[in-house]
Protein backbone atom coordinates (compact mmCIF):
# COMPACT_ATOMS: atom_id res chain seq x y z
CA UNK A 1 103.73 89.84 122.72
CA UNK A 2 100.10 90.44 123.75
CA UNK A 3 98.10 88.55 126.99
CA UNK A 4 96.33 86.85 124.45
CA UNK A 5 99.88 85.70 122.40
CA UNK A 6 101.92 86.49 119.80
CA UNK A 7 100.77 88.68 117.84
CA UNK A 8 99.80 88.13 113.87
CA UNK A 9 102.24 89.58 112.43
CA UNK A 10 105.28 87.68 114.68
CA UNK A 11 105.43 84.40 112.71
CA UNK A 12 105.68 86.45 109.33
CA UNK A 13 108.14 88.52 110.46
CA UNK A 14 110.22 85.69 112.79
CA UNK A 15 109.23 82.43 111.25
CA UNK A 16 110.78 79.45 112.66
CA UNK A 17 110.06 77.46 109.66
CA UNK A 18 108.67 78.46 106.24
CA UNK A 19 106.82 76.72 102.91
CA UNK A 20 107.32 78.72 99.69
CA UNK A 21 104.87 77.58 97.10
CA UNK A 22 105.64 78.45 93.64
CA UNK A 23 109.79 78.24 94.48
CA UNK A 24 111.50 77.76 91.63
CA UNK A 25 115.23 77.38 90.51
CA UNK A 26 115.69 80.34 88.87
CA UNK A 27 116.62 83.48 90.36
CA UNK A 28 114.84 85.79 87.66
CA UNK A 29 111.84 84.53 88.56
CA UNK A 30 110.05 85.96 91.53
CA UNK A 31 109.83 82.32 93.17
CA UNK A 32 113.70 81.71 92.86
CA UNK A 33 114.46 84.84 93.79
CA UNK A 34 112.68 84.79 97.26
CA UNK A 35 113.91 81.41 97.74
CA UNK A 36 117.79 83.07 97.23
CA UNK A 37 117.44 85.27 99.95
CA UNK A 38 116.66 82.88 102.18
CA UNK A 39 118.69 80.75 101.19
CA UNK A 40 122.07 83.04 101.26
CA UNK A 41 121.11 86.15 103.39
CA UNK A 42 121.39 84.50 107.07
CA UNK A 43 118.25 83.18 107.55
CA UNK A 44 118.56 80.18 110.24
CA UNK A 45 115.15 78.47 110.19
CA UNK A 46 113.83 75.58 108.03
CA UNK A 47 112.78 76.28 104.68
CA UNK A 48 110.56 74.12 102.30
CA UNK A 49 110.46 74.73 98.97
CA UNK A 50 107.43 73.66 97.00
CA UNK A 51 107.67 72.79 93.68
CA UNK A 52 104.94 70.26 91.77
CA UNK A 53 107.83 69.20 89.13
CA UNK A 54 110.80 68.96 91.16
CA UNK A 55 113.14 67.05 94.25
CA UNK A 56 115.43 69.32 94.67
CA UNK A 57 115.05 73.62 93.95
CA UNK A 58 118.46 75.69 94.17
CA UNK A 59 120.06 72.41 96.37
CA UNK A 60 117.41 72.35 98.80
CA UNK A 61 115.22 69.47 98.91
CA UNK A 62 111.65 70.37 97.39
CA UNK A 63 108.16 68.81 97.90
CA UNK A 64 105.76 68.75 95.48
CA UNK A 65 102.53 69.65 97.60
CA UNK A 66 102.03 71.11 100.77
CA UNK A 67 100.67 68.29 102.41
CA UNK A 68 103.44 66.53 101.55
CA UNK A 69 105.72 68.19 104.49
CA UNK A 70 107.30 67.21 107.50
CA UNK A 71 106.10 69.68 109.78
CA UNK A 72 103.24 72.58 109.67
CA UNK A 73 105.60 76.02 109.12
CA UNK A 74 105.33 78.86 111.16
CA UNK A 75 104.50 80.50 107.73
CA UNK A 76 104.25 80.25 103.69
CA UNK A 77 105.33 82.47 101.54
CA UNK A 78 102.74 81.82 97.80
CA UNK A 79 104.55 82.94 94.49
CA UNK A 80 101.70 81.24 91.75
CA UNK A 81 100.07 82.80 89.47
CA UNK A 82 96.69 84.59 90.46
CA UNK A 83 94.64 81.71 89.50
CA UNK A 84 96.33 79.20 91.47
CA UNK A 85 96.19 81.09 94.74
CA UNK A 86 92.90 80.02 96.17
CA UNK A 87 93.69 76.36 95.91
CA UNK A 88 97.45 76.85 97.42
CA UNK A 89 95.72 79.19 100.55
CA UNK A 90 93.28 76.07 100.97
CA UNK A 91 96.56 73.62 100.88
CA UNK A 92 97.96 76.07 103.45
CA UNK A 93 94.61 75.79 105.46
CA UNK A 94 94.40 71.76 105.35
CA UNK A 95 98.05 71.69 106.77
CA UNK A 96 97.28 73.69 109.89
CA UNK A 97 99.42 76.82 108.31
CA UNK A 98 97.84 80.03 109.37
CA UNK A 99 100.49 83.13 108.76
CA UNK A 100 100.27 83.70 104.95
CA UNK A 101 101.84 85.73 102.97
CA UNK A 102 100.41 86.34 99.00
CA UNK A 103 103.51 87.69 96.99
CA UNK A 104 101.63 87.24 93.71
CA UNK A 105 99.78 90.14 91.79
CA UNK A 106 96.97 89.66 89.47
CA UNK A 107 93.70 90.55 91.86
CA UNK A 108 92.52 94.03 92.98
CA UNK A 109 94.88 96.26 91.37
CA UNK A 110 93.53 95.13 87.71
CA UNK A 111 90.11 95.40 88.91
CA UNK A 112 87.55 93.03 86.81
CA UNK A 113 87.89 89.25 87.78
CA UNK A 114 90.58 89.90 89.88
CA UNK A 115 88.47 91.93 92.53
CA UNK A 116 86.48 88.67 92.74
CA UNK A 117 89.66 86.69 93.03
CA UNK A 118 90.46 88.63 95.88
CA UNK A 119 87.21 89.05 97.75
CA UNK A 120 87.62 84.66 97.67
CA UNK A 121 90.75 84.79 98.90
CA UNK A 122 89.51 86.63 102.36
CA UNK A 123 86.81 84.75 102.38
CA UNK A 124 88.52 81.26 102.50
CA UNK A 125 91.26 82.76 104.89
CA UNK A 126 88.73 84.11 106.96
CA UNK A 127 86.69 80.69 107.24
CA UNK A 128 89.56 78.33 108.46
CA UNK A 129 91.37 81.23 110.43
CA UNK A 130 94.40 82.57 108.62
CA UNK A 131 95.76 86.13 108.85
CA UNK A 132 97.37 86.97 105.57
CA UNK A 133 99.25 90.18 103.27
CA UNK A 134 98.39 90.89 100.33
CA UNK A 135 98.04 89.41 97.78
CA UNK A 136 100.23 91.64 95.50
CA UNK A 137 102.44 92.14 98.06
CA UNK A 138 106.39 92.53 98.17
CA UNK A 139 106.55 90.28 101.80
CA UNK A 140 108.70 90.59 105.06
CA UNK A 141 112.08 90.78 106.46
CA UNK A 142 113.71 91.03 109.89
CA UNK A 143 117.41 91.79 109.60
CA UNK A 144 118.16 91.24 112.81
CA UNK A 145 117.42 87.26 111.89
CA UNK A 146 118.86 87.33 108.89
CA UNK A 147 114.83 87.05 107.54
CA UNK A 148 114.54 88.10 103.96
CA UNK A 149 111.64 87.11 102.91
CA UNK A 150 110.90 88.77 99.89
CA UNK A 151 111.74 88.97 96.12
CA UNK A 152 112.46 92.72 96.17
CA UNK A 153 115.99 92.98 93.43
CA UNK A 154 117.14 95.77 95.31
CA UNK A 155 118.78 93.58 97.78
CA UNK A 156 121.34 92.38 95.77
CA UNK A 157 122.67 95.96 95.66
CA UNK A 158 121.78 97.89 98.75
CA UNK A 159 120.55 95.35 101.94
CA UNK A 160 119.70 97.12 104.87
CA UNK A 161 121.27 96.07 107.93
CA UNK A 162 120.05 95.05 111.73
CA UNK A 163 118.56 97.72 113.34
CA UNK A 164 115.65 99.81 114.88
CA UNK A 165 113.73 101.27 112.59
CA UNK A 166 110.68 99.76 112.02
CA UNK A 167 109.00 99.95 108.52
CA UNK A 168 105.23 99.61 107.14
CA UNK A 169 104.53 100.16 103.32
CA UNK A 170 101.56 99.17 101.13
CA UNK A 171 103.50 99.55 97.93
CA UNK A 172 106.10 97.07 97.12
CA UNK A 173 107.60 100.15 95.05
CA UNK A 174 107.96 102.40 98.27
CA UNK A 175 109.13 99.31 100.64
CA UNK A 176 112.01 98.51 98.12
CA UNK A 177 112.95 101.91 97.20
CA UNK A 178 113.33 102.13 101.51
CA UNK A 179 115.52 98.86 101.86
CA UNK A 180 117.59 101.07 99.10
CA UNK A 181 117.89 104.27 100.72
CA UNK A 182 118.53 102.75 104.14
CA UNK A 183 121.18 100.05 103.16
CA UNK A 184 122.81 103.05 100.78
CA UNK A 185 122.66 105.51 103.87
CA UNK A 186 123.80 102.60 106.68
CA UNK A 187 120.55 102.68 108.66
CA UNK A 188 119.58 99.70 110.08
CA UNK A 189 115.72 97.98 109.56
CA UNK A 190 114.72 96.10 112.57
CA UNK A 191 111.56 94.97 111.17
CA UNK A 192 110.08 95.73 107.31
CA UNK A 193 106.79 94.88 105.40
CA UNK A 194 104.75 95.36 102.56
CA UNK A 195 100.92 94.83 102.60
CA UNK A 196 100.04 94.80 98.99
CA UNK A 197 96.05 95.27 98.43
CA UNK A 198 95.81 94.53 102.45
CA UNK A 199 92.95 91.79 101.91
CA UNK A 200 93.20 91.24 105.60
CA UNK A 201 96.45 92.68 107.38
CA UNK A 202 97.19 96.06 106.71
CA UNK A 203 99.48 99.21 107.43
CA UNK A 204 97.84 99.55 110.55
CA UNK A 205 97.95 96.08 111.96
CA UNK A 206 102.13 96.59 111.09
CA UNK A 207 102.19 99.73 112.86
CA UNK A 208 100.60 97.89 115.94
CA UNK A 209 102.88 95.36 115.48
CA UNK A 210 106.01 97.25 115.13
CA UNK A 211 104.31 99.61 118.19
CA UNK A 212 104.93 96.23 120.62
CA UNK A 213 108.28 94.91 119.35
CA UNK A 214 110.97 95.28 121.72
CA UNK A 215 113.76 95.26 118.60
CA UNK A 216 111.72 98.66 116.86
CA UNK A 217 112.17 101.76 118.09
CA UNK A 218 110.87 104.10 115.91
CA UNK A 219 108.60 103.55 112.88
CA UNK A 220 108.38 104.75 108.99
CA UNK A 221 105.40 103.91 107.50
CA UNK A 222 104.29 104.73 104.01
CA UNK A 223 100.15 104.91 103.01
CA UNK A 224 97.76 105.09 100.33
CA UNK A 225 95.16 104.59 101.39
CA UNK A 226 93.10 103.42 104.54
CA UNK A 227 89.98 101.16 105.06
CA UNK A 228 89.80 101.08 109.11
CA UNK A 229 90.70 104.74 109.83
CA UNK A 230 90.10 103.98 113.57
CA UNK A 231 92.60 100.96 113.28
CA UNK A 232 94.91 103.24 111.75
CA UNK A 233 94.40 105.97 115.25
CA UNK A 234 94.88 102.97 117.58
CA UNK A 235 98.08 101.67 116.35
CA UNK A 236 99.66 105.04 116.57
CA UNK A 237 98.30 106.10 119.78
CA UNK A 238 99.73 102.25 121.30
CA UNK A 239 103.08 103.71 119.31
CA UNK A 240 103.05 106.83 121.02
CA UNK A 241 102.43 105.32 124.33
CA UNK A 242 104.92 102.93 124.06
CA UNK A 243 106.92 106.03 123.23
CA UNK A 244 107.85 105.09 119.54
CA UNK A 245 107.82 108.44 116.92
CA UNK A 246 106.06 107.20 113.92
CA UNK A 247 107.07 109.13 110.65
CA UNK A 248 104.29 109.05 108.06
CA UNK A 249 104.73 109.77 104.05
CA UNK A 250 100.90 109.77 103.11
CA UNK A 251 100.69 109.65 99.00
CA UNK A 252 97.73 110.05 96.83
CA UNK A 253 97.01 113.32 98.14
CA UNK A 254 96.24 115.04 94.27
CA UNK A 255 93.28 113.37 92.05
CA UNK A 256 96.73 112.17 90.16
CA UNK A 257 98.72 110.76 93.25
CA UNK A 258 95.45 109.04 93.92
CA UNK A 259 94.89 107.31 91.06
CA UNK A 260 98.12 106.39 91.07
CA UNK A 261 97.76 105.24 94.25
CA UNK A 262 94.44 102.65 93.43
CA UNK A 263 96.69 101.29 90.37
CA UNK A 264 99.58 99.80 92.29
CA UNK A 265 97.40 98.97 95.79
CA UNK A 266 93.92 98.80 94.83
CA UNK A 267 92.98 101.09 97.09
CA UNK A 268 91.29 104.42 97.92
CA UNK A 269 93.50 107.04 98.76
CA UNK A 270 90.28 108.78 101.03
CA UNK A 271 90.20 112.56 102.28
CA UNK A 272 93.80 114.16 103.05
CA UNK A 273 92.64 116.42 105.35
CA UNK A 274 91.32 114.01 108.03
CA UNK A 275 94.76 111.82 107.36
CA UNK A 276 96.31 115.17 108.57
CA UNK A 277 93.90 115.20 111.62
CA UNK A 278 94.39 112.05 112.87
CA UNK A 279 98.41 112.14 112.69
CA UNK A 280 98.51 115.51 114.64
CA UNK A 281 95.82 113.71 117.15
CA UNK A 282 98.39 110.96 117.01
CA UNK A 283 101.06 113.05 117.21
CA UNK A 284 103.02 111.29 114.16
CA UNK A 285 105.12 113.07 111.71
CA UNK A 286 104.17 113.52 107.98
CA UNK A 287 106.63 114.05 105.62
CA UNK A 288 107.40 114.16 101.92
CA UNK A 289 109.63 111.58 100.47
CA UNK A 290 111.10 108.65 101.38
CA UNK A 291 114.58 110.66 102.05
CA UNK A 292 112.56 112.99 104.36
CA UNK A 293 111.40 110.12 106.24
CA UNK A 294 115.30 108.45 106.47
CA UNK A 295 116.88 111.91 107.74
C-alpha cells in the first residue's frame, strides 16, 4: 500500500472478485483449466465465468457478456483467441474493470500482425485507464489466498505452498518450471507472476510490488529482457531499502539465449554487461538457474 493506494498490481494478485472471459468447461483447454484452479485450489472470492454459449461452466453459473454481471470485479482474467482480445479489453473497460490480465498468446512474440495487435491493445488500455500483463502471459497467484489464477499444468503435480518468497518472471516457461521446483522442494510462494510480452506491467512494476508487500520477504525474479532500465533500478533499490534480497536469473545473455529470449517474450534481451551493473548498484544477486535461485 502506497499514499496514493493500492498499488496496480494488488487487485491481480488479491482479487476480491474476478471475470474470466473465454472460461470454458473443459479442463484441457486453457480457459477451463484456469477456471479449475479457482474453482478447487482455495480461492474464496467471487468468480464469474464468461462464456457467450453457456449458463452454467464447470457448475458455476456463467454469463454470456461482460456487461451482463452483477458487480464490476476487482479483476478479469481474458483466455480468447488473439483476435478477440481488443473487443473483450473494451467490454472490460465499459464495465468499470481496470486490473487485466491477457493470458492469451498470438501478438508480439509472432511478430507480423500480431505486433499491431498488441501495440492496440496498450493503446485502448491506456485510453480508458487499465493496467494490464501481458498478453501472452501465464497470470497470477497468491498462495497465501488460495489465488491461482493461472492455467500453468504444473499445478496439478507440484503446487507451491503459502509462503515468502516473492516471484517475478516474464516467461510463462520459467514461472511454471518455479511453481515446480518450489512445490517439489517445500518452499513456500507468497506472491507469483508472469508478465508475458509486458505491454504495460512488467518485471519491474512486480518487483516494486513484491518490494511493498508485507507477506514477501525476499524476491526471485527471472528477465529477458528490459524496456525501462531505470524502472528496473528503482524497484530494486525500494527492495533493498525495505530490506528484501532480490535474486536475479538474467537469460538471453549469448546471441542464442537472446533470440531465444525475443521468441517466447517478444522482447530484447539488451546489453549484459550493464544488467550486471545495475544489480551490483542494486546490490541483487544473479544467478544461473532456476535451482540456483531456490537454494
Amino acid at each position: 500500500m502506497s499514499d496514493a493506494g493500492p498499488h496496480p498490481l494488488e487487485r491481480m494478485f488479491r482479487p476480491r472478485s474476478i471475470a474470466v472471459i473465454g472460461a470454458s468447461g473443459d479442463p484441457d483447454k486453457l480457459g477451463g483449466r484456469t477456471l479449475l484452479h479457482l474453482k478447487e485450489l482455495g480461492y474464496g472470492g467471487r468468480i464469474y465465468p464468461i462464456n457467450r454459449s453457456a449458463l452454467e461452466v464447470q457448475g458455476l453459473p456463467a454469463w454470456t457478456s461482460v456487461a451482463a454481471l452483477p458487480e464490476v470485479p476487482d479483476s478479469a482474467l481474458i483466455l480468447l483467441p488473439a483476435p478477440m482480445v481488443e473487443r473483450a479489453l473494451e467490454d472490460c473497460a465499459a464495465k468499470g474493470i481496470r486490473h487485466v490480465q491477457i493470458l492469451s498468446s498470438g501478438f508480439a512474440e509472432e511478430g507480423g500482425e500480431g505486433i499491431a495487435l498488441q501495440a492496440r491493445l496498450a493503446e485502448t488500455a491506456r485510453r480508458h485507464g487499465i493496467r494490464f500483463t501481458g498478453p501472452n502471459c501465464l497470470g497470477s497467484i497468491s498462495p497465501p489466498d488460495g489465488f491461482f489464477g493461472t492455467f500453468s499444468s504444473l499445478l496439478a503435480t507440484a503446487r507451491p505452498g503459502p509462503g515468502t518468497v516473492g516471484v517475478a518472471t516474464q516467461s510463462g516457461a520459467y514461472g511454471s518450471h518455479i511453481y515446480a521446483v518450489a512445490g517439489f522442494r517445500g518452499i513456500g510462494i507468497s506472491r507469483a507472476i508472469a508478465t508475458g510480452n509486458e505491454a504495460d506491467i512488467d518485471v519491474a512494476a512486480a518487483i516494486d510490488y513484491l518490494a511493498e508487500d508485507p507477506g514477501t520477504r525476499v524476491i526471485c525474479a527471472s528477465l529477458e529482457g528490459c524496456r525501462d532500465g531505470d524502472g528496473l533500478r528503482r524497484a530494486l533499490l525500494k527492495a533493498a531499502r525495505a530490506g528484501k534480497p532480490v535474486i536475479v536469473m538474467k537469460v538471453g545473455s549469448t546471441e542464442v539465449g537472446a533470440a531465444a529470449a525475443a521468441t517466447h517474450t517478444g522482447s530484447l534481451a539488451g546489453e549484459d554487461r550493464i544488467f550486471d551493473a545495475v544489480f551490483r548498484e542494486c546490490g541483487a544477486l544473479r544467478v544461473a538457474s532456476i535451482e540456483e535461485m531456490l537454494d
